[in-house]
ModelCIF file with pLDDT and N, C-alpha, C, O atoms, coordinates in Angstrom:
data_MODEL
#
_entry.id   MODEL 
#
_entity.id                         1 
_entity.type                       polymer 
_entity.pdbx_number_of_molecules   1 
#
_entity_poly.entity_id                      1 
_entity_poly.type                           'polypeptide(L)' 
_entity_poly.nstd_linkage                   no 
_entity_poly.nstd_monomer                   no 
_entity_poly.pdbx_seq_one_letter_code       
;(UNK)(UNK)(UNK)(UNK)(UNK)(UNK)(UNK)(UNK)(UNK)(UNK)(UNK)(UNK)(UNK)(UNK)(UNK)(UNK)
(UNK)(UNK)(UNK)(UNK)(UNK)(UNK)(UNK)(UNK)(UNK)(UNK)(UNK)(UNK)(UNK)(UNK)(UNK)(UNK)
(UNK)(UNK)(UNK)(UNK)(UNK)(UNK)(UNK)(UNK)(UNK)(UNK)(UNK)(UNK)(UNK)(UNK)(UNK)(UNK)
;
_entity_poly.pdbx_seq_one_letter_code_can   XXXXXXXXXXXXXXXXXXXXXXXXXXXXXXXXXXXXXXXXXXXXXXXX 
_entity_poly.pdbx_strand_id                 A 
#
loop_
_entity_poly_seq.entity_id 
_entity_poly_seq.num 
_entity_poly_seq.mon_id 
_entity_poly_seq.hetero 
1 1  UNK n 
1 2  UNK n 
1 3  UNK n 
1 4  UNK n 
1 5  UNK n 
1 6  UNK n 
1 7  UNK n 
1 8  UNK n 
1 9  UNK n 
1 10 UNK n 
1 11 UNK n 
1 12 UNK n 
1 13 UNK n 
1 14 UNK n 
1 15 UNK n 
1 16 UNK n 
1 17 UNK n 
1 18 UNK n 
1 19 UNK n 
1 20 UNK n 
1 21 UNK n 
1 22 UNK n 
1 23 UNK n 
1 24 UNK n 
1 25 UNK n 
1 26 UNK n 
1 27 UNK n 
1 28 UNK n 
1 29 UNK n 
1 30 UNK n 
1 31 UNK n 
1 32 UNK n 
1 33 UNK n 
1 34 UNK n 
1 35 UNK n 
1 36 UNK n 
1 37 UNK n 
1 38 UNK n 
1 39 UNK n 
1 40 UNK n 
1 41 UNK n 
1 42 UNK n 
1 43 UNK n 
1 44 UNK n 
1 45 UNK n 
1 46 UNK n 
1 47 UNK n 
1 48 UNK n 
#
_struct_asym.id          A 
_struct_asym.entity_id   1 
#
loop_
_ma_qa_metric.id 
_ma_qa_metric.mode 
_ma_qa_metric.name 
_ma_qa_metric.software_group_id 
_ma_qa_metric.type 
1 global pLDDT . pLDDT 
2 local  pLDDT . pLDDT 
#
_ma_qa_metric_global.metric_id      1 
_ma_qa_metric_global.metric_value   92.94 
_ma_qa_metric_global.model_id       1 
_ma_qa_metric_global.ordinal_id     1 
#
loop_
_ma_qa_metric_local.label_asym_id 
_ma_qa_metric_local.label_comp_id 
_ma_qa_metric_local.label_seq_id 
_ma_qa_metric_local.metric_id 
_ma_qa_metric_local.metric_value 
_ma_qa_metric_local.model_id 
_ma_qa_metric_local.ordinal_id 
A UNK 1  2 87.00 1 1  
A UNK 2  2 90.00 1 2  
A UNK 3  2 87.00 1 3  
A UNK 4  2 88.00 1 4  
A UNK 5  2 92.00 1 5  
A UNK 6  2 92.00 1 6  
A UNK 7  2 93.00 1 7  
A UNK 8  2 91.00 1 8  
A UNK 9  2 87.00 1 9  
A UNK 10 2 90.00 1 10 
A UNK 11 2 92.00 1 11 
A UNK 12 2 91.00 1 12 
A UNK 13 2 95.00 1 13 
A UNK 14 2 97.00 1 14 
A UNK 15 2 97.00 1 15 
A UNK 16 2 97.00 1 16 
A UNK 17 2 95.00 1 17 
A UNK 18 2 95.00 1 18 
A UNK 19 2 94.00 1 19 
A UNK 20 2 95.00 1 20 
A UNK 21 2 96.00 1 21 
A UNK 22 2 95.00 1 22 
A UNK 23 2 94.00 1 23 
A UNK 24 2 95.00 1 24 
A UNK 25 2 91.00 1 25 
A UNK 26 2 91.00 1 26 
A UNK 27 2 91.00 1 27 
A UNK 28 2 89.00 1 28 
A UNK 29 2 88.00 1 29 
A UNK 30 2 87.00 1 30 
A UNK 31 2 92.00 1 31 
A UNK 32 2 93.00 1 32 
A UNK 33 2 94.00 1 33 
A UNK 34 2 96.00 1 34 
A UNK 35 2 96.00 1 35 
A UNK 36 2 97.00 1 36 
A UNK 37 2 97.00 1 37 
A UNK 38 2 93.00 1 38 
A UNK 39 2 89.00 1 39 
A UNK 40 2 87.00 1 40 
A UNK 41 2 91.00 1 41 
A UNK 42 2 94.00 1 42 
A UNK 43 2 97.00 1 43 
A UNK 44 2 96.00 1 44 
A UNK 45 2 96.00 1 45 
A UNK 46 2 97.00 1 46 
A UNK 47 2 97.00 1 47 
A UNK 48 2 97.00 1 48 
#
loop_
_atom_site.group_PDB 
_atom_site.id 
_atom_site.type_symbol 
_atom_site.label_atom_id 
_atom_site.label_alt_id 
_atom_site.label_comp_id 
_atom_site.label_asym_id 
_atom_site.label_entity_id 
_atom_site.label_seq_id 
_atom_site.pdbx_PDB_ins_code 
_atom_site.Cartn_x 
_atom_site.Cartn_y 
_atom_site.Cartn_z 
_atom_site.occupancy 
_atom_site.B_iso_or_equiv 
_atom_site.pdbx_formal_charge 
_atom_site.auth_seq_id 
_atom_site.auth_comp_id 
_atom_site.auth_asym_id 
_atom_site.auth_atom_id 
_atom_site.pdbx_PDB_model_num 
ATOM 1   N N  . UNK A 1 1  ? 33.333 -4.156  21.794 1.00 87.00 ? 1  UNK A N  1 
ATOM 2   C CA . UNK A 1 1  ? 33.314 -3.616  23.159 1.00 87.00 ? 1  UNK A CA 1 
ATOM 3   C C  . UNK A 1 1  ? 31.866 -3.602  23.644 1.00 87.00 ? 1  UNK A C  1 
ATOM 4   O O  . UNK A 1 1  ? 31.136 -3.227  22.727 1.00 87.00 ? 1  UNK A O  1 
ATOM 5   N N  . UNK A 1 2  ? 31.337 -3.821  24.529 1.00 90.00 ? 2  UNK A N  1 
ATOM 6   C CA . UNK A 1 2  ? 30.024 -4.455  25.381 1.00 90.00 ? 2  UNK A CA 1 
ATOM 7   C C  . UNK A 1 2  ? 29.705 -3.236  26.372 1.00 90.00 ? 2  UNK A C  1 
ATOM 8   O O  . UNK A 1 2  ? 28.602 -2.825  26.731 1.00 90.00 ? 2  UNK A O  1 
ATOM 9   N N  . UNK A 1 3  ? 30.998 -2.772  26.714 1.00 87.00 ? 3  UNK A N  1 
ATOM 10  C CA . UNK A 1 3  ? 30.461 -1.301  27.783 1.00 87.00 ? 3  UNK A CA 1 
ATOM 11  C C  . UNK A 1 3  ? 30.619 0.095   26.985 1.00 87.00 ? 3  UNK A C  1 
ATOM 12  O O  . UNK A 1 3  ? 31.663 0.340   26.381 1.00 87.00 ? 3  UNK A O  1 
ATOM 13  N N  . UNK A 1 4  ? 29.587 0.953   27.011 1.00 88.00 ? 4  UNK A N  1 
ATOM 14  C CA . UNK A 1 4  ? 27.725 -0.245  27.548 1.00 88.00 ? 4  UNK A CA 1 
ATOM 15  C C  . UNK A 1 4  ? 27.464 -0.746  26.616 1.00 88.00 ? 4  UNK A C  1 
ATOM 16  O O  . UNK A 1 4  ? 27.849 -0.507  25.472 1.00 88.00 ? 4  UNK A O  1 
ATOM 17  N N  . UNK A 1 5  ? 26.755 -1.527  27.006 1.00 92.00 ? 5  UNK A N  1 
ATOM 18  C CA . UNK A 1 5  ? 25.975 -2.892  26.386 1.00 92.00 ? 5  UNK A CA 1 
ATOM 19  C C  . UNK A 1 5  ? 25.053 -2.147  25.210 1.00 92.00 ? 5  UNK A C  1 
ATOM 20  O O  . UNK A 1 5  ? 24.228 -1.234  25.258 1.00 92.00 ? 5  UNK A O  1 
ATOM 21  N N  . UNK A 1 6  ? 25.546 -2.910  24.212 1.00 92.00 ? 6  UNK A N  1 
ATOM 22  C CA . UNK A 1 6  ? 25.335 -2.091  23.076 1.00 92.00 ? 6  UNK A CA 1 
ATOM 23  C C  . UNK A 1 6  ? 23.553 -2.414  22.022 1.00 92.00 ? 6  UNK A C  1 
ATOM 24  O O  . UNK A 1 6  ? 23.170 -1.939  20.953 1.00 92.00 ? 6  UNK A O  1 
ATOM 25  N N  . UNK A 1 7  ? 22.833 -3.509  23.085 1.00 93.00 ? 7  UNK A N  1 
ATOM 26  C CA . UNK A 1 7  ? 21.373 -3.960  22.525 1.00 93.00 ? 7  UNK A CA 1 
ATOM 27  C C  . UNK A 1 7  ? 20.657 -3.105  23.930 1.00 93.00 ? 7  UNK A C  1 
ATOM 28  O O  . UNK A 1 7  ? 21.082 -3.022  25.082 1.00 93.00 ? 7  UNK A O  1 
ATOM 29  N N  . UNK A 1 8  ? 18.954 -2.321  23.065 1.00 91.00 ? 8  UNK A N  1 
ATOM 30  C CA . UNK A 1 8  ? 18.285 -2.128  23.878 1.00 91.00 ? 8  UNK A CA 1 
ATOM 31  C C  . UNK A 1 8  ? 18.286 -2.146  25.601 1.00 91.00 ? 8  UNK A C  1 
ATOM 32  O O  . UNK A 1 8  ? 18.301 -3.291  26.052 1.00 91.00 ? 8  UNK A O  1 
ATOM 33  N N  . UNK A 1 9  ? 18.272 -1.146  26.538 1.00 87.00 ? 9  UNK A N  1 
ATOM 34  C CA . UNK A 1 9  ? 18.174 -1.466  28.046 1.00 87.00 ? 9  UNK A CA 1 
ATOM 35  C C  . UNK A 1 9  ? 16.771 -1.980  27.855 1.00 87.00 ? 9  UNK A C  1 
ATOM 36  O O  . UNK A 1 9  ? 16.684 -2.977  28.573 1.00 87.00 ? 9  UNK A O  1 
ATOM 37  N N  . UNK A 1 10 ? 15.821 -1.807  27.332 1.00 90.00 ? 10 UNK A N  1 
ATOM 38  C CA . UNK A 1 10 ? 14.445 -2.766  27.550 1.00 90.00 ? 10 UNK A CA 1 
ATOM 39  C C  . UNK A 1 10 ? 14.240 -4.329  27.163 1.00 90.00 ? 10 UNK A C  1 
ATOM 40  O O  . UNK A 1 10 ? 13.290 -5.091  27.342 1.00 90.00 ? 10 UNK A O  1 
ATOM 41  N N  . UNK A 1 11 ? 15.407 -4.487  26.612 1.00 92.00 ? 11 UNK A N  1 
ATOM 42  C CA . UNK A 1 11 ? 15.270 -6.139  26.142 1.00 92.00 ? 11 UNK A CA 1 
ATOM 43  C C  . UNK A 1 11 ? 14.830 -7.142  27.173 1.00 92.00 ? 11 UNK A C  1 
ATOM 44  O O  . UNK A 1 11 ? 15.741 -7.036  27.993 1.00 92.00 ? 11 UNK A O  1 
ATOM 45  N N  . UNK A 1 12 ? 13.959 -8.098  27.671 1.00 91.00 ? 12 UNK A N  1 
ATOM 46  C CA . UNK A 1 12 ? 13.409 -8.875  28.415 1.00 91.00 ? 12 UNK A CA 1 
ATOM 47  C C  . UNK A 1 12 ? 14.355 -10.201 28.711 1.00 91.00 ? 12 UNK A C  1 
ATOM 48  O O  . UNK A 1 12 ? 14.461 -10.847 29.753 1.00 91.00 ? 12 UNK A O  1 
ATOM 49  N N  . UNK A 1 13 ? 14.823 -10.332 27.791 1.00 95.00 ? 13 UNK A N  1 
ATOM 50  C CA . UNK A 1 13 ? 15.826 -11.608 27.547 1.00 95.00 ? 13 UNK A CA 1 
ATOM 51  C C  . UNK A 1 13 ? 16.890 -11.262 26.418 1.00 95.00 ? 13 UNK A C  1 
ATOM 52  O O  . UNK A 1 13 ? 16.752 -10.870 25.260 1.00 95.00 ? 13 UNK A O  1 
ATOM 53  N N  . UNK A 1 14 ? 17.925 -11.535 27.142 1.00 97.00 ? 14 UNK A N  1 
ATOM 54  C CA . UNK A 1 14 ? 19.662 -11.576 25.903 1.00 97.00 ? 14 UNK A CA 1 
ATOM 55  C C  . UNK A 1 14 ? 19.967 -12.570 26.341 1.00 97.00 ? 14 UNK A C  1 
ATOM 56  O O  . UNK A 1 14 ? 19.497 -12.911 27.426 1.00 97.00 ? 14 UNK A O  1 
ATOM 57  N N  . UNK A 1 15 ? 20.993 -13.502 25.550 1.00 97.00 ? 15 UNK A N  1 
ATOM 58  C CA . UNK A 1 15 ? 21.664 -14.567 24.814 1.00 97.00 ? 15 UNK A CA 1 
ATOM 59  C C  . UNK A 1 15 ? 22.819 -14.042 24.553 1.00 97.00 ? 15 UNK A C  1 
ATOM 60  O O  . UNK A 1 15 ? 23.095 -13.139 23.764 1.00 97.00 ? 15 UNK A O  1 
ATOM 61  N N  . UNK A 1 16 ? 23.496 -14.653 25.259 1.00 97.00 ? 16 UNK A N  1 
ATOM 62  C CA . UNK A 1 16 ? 24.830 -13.894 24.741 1.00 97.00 ? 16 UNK A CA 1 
ATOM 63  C C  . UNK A 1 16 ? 26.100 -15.506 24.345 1.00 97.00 ? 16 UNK A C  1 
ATOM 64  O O  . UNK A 1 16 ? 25.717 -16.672 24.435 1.00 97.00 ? 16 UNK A O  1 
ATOM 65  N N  . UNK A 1 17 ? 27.020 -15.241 24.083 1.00 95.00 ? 17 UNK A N  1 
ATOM 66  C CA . UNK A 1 17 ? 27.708 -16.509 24.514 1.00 95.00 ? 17 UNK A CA 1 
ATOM 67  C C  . UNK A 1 17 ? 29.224 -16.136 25.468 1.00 95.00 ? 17 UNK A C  1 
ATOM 68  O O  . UNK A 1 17 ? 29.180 -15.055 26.054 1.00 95.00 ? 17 UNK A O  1 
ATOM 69  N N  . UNK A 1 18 ? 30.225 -16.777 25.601 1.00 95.00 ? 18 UNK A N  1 
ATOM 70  C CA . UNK A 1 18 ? 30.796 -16.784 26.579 1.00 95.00 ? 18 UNK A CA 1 
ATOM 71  C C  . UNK A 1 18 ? 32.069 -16.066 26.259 1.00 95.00 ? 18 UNK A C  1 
ATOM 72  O O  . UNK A 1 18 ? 32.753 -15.649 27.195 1.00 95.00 ? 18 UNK A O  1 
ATOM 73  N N  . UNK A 1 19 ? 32.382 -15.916 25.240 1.00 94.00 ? 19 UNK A N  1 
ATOM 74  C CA . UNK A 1 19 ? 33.415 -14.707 24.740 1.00 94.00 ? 19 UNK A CA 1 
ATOM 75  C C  . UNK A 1 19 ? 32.924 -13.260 24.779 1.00 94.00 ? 19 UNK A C  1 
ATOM 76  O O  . UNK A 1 19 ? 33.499 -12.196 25.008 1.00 94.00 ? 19 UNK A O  1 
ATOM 77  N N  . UNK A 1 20 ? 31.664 -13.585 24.477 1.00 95.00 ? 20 UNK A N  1 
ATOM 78  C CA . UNK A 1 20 ? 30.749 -11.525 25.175 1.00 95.00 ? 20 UNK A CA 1 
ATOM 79  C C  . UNK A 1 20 ? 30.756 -12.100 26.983 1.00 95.00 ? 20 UNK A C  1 
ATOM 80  O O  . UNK A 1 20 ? 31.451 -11.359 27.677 1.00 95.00 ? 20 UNK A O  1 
ATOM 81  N N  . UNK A 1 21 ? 30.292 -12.920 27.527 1.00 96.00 ? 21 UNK A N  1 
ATOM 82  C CA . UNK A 1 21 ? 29.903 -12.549 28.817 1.00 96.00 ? 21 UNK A CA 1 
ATOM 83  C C  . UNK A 1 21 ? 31.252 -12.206 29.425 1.00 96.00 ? 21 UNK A C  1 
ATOM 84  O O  . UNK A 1 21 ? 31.118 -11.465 30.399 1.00 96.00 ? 21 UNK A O  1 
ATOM 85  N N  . UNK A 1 22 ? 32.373 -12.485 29.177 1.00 95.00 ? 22 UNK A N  1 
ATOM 86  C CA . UNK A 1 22 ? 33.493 -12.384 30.178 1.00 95.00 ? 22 UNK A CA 1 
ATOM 87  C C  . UNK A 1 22 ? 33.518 -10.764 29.907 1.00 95.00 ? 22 UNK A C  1 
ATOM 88  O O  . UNK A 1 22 ? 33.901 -10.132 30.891 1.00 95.00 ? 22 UNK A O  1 
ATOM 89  N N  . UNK A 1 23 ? 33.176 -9.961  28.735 1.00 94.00 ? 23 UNK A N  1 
ATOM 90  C CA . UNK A 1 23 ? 33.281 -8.526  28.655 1.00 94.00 ? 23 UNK A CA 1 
ATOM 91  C C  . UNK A 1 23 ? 31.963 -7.722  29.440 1.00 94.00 ? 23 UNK A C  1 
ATOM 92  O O  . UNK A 1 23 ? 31.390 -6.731  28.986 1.00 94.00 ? 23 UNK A O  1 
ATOM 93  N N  . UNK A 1 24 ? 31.797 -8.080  30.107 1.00 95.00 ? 24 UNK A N  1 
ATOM 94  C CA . UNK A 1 24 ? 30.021 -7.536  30.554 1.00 95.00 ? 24 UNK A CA 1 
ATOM 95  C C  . UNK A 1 24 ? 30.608 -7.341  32.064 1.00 95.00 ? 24 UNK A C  1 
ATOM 96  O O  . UNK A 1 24 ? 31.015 -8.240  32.800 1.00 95.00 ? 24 UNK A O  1 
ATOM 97  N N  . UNK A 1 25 ? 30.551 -5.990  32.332 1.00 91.00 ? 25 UNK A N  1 
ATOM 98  C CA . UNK A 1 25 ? 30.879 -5.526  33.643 1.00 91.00 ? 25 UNK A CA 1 
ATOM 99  C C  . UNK A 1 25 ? 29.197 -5.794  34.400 1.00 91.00 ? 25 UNK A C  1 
ATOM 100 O O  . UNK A 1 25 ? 28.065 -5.975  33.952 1.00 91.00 ? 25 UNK A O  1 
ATOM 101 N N  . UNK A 1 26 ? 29.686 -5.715  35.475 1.00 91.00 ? 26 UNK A N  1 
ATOM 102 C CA . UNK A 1 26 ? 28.559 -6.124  36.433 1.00 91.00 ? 26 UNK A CA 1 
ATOM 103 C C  . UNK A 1 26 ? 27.513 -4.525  36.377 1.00 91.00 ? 26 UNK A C  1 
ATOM 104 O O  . UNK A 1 26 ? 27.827 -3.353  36.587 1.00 91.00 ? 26 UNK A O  1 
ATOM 105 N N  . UNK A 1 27 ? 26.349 -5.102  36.039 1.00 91.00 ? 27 UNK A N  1 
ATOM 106 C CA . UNK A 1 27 ? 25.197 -4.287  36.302 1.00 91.00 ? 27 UNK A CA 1 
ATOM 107 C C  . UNK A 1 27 ? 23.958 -4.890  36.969 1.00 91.00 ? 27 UNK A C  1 
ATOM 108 O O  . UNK A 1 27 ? 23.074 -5.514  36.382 1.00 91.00 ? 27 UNK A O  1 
ATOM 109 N N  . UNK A 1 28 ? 24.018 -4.603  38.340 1.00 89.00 ? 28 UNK A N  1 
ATOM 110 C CA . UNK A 1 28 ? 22.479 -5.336  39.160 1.00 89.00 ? 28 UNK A CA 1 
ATOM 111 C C  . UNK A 1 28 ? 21.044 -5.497  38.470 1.00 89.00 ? 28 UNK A C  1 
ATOM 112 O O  . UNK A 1 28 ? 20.208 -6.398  38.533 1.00 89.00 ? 28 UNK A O  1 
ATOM 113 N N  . UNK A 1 29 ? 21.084 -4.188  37.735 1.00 88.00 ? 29 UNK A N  1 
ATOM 114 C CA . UNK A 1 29 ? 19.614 -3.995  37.177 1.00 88.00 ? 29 UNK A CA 1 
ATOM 115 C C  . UNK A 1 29 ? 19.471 -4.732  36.058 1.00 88.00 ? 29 UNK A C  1 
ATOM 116 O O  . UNK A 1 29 ? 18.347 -5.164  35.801 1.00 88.00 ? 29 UNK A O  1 
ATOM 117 N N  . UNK A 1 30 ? 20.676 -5.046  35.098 1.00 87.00 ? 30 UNK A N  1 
ATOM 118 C CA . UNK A 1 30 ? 20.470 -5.781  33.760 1.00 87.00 ? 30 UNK A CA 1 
ATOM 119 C C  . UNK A 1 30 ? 20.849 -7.363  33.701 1.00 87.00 ? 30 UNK A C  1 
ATOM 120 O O  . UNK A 1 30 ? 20.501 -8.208  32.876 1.00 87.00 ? 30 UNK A O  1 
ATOM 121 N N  . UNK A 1 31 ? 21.673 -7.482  34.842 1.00 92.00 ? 31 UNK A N  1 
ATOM 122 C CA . UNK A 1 31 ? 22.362 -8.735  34.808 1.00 92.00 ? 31 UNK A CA 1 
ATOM 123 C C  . UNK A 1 31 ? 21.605 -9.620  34.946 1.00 92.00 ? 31 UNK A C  1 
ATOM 124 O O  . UNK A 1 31 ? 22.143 -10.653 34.548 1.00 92.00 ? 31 UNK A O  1 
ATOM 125 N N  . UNK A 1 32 ? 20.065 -9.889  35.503 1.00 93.00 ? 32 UNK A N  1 
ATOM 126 C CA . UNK A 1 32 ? 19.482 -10.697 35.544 1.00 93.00 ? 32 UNK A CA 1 
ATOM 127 C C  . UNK A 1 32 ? 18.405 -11.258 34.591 1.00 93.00 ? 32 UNK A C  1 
ATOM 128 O O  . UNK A 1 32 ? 17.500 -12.057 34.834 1.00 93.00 ? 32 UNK A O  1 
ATOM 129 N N  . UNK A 1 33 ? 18.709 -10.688 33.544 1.00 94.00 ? 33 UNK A N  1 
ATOM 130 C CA . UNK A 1 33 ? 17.872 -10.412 32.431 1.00 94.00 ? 33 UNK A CA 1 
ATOM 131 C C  . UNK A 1 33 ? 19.361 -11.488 30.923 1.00 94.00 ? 33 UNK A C  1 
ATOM 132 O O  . UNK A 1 33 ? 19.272 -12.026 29.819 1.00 94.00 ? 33 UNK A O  1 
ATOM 133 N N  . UNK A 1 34 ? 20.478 -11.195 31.975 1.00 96.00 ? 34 UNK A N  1 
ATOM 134 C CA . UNK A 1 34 ? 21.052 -12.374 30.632 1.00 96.00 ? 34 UNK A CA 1 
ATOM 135 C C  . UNK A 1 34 ? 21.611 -13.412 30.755 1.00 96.00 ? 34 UNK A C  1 
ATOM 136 O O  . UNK A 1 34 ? 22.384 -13.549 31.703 1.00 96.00 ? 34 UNK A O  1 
ATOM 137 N N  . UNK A 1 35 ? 21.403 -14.442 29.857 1.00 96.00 ? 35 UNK A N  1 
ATOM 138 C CA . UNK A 1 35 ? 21.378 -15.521 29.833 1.00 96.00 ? 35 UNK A CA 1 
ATOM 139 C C  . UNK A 1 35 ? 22.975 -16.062 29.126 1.00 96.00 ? 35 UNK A C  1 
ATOM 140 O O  . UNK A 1 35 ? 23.196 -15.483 28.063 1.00 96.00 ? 35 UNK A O  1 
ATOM 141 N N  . UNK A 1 36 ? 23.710 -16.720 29.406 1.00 97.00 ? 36 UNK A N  1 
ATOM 142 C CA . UNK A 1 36 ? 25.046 -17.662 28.739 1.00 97.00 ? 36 UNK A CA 1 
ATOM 143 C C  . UNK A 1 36 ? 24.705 -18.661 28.225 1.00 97.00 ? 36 UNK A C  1 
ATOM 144 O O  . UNK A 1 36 ? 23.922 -19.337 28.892 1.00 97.00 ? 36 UNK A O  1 
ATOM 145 N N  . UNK A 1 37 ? 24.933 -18.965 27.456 1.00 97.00 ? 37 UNK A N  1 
ATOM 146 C CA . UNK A 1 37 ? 24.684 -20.177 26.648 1.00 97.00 ? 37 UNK A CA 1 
ATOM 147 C C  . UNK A 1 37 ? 26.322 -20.855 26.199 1.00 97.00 ? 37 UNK A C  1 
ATOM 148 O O  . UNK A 1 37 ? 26.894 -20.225 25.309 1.00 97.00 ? 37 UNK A O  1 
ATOM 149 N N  . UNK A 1 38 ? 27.105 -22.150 26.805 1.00 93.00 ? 38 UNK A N  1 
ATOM 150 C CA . UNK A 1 38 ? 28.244 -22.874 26.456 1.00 93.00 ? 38 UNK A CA 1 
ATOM 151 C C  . UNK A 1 38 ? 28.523 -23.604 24.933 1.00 93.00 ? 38 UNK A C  1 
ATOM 152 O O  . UNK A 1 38 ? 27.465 -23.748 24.321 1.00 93.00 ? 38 UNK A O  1 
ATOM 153 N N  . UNK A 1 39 ? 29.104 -23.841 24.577 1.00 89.00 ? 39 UNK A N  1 
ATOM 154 C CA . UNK A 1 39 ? 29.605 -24.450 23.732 1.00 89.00 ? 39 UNK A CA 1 
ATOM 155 C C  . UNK A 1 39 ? 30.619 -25.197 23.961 1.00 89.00 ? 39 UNK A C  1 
ATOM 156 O O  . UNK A 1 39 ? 31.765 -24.856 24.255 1.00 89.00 ? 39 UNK A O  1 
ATOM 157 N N  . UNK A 1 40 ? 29.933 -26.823 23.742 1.00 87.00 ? 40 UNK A N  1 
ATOM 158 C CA . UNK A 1 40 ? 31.317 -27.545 23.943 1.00 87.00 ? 40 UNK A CA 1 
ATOM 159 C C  . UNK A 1 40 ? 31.957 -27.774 22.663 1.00 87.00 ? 40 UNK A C  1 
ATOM 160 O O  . UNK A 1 40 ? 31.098 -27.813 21.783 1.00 87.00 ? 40 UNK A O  1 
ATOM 161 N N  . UNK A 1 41 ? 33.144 -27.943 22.210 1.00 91.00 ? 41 UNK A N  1 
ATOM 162 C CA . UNK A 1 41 ? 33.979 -28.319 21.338 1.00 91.00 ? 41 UNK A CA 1 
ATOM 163 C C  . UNK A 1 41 ? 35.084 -29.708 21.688 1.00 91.00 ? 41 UNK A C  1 
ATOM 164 O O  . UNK A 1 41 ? 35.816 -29.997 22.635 1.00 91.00 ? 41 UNK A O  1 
ATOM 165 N N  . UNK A 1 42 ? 34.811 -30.219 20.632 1.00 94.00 ? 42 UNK A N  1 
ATOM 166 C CA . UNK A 1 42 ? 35.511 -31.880 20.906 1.00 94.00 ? 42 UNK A CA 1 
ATOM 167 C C  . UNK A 1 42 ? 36.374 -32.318 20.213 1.00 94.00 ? 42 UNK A C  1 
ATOM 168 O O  . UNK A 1 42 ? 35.911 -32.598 19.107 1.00 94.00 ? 42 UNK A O  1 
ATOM 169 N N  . UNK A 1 43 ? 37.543 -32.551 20.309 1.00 97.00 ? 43 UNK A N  1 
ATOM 170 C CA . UNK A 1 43 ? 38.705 -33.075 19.360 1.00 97.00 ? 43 UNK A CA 1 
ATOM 171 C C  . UNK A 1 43 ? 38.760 -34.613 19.024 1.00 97.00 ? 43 UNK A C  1 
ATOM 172 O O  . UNK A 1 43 ? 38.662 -35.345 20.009 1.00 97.00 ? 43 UNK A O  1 
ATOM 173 N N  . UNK A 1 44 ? 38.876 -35.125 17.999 1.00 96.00 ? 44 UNK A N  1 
ATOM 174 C CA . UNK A 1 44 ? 39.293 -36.562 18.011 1.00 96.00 ? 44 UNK A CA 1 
ATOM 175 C C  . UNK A 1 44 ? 40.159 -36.991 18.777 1.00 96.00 ? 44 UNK A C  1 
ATOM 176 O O  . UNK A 1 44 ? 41.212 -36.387 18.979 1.00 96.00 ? 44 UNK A O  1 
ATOM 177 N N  . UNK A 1 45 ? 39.793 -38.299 19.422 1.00 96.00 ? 45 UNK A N  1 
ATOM 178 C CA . UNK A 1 45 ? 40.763 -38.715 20.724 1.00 96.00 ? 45 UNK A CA 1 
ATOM 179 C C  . UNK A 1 45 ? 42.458 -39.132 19.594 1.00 96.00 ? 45 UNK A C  1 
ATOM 180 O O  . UNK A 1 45 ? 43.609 -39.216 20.021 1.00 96.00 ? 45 UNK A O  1 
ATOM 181 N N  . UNK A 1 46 ? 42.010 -39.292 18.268 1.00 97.00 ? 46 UNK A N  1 
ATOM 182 C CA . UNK A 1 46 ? 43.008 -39.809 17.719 1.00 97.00 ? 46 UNK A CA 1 
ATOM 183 C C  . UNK A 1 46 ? 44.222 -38.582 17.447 1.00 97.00 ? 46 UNK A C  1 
ATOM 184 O O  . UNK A 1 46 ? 45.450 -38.659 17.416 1.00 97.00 ? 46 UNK A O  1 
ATOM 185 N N  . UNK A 1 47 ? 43.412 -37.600 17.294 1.00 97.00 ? 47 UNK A N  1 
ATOM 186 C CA . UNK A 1 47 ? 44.530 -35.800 16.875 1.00 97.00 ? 47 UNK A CA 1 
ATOM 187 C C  . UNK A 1 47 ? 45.193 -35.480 18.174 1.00 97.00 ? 47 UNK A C  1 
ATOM 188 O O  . UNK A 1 47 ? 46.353 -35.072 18.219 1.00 97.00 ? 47 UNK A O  1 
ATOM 189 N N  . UNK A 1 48 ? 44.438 -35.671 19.248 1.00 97.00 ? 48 UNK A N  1 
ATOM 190 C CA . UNK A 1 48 ? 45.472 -35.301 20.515 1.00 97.00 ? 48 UNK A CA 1 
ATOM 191 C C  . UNK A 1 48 ? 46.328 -36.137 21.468 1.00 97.00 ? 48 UNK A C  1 
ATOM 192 O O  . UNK A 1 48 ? 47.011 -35.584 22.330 1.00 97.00 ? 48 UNK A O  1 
#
């Protein structure tokens, strides 16, 4: 659970990835301070 955000309010920069960001309620003051980072994942054209 992410609320609240459970690293330092002074952190300068967070990294989060995209299974935490969808849990991150909107905060003006912190939100600009974190960063998403994607992950693509690729299947063999031959398995699907």
């Amino acid at each position: 659970v992410l609320h609240p955000r459970p690293w330092p309010s002074t952190a300068e920069a967070v990294v989060v990835t995209e299974k935490d960001a969808v849990k991150l309620r909107p905060e003006p003051d912190l939100d600009p301070k974190i960063w998403v980072v994607g992950l693509d994942f690729k299947l063999p054209s031959s398995l699907t």
